[in-house]
Protein backbone atom coordinates (compact mmCIF):
# COMPACT_ATOMS: atom_id res chain seq x y z
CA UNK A 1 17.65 -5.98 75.41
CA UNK A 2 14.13 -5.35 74.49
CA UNK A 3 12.55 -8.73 74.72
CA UNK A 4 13.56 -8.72 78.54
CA UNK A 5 11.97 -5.38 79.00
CA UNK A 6 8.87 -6.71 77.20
CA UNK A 7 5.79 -7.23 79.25
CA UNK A 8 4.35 -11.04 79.12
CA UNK A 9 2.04 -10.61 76.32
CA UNK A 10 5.22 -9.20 73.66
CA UNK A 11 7.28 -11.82 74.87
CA UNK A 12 4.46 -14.35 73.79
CA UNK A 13 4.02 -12.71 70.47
CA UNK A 14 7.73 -12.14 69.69
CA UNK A 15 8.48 -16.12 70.70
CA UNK A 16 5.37 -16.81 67.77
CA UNK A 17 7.11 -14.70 65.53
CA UNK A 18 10.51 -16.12 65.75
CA UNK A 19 9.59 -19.83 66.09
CA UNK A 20 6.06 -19.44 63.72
CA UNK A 21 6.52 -23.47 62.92
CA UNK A 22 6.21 -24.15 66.95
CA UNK A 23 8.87 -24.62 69.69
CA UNK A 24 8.72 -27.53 72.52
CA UNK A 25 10.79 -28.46 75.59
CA UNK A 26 11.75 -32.27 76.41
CA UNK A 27 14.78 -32.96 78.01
CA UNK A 28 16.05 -29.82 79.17
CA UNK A 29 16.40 -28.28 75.80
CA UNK A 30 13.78 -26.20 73.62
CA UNK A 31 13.28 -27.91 69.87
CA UNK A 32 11.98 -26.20 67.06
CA UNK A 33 12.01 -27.51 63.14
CA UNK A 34 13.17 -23.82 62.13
CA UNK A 35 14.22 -20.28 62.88
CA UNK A 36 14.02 -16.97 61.34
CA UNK A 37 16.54 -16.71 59.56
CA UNK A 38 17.59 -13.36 61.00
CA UNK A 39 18.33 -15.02 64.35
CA UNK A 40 20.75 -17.77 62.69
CA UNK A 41 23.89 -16.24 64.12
CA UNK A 42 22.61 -16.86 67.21
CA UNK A 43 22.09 -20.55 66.71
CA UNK A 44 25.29 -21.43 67.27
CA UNK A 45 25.70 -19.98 70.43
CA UNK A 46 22.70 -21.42 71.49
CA UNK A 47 23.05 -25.32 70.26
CA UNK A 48 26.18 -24.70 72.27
CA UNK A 49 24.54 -24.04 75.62
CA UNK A 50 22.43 -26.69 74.99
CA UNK A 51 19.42 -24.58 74.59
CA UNK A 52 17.84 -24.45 71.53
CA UNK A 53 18.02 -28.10 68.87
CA UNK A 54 17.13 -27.45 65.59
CA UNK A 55 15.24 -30.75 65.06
CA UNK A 56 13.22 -31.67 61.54
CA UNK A 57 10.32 -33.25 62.58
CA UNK A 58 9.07 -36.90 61.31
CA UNK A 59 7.56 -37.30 58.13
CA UNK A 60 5.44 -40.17 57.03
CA UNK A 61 5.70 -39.53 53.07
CA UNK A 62 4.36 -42.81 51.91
CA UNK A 63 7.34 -43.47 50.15
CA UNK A 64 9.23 -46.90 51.22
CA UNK A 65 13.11 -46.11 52.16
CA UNK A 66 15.61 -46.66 49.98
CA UNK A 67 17.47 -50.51 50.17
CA UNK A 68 20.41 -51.40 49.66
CA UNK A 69 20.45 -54.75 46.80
CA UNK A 70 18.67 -57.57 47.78
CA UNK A 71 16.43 -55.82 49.92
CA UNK A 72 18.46 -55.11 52.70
């Protein structure tokens, strides 16, 4: 494979490329809130392993959430 024949430096810059929104690791897994989507077909291999969670991050929109009647 070419990434693991990559020196440090193109590994760096091909992980920026792929993950441009970020990636982070908590928990034993790597999160990121998207992927190119040319490596999709590999994201369900690798949500399987448990090593890469596709995970929207938080949003504070200013918008209240929606209740149910009665304000529950």
């Amino acid at each position: 494979m070419l990434f693991e024949s990559a020196n440090l430096h193109q590994k760096q810059a091909f992980i920026r490329i792929v993950f441009n929104s970020g990636i982070s690791y908590s928990d034993g897994i790597y999160r990121t809130p998207s992927i190119l989507p040319l490596f999709a077909d590999k994201l369900l291999i690798l949500k399987e392993k448990r090593l890469l969670e596709i995970q929207q991050p938080l949003e504070n929109s200013g918008i209240a959430p929606v209740s149910a009647p009665g304000g529950t």
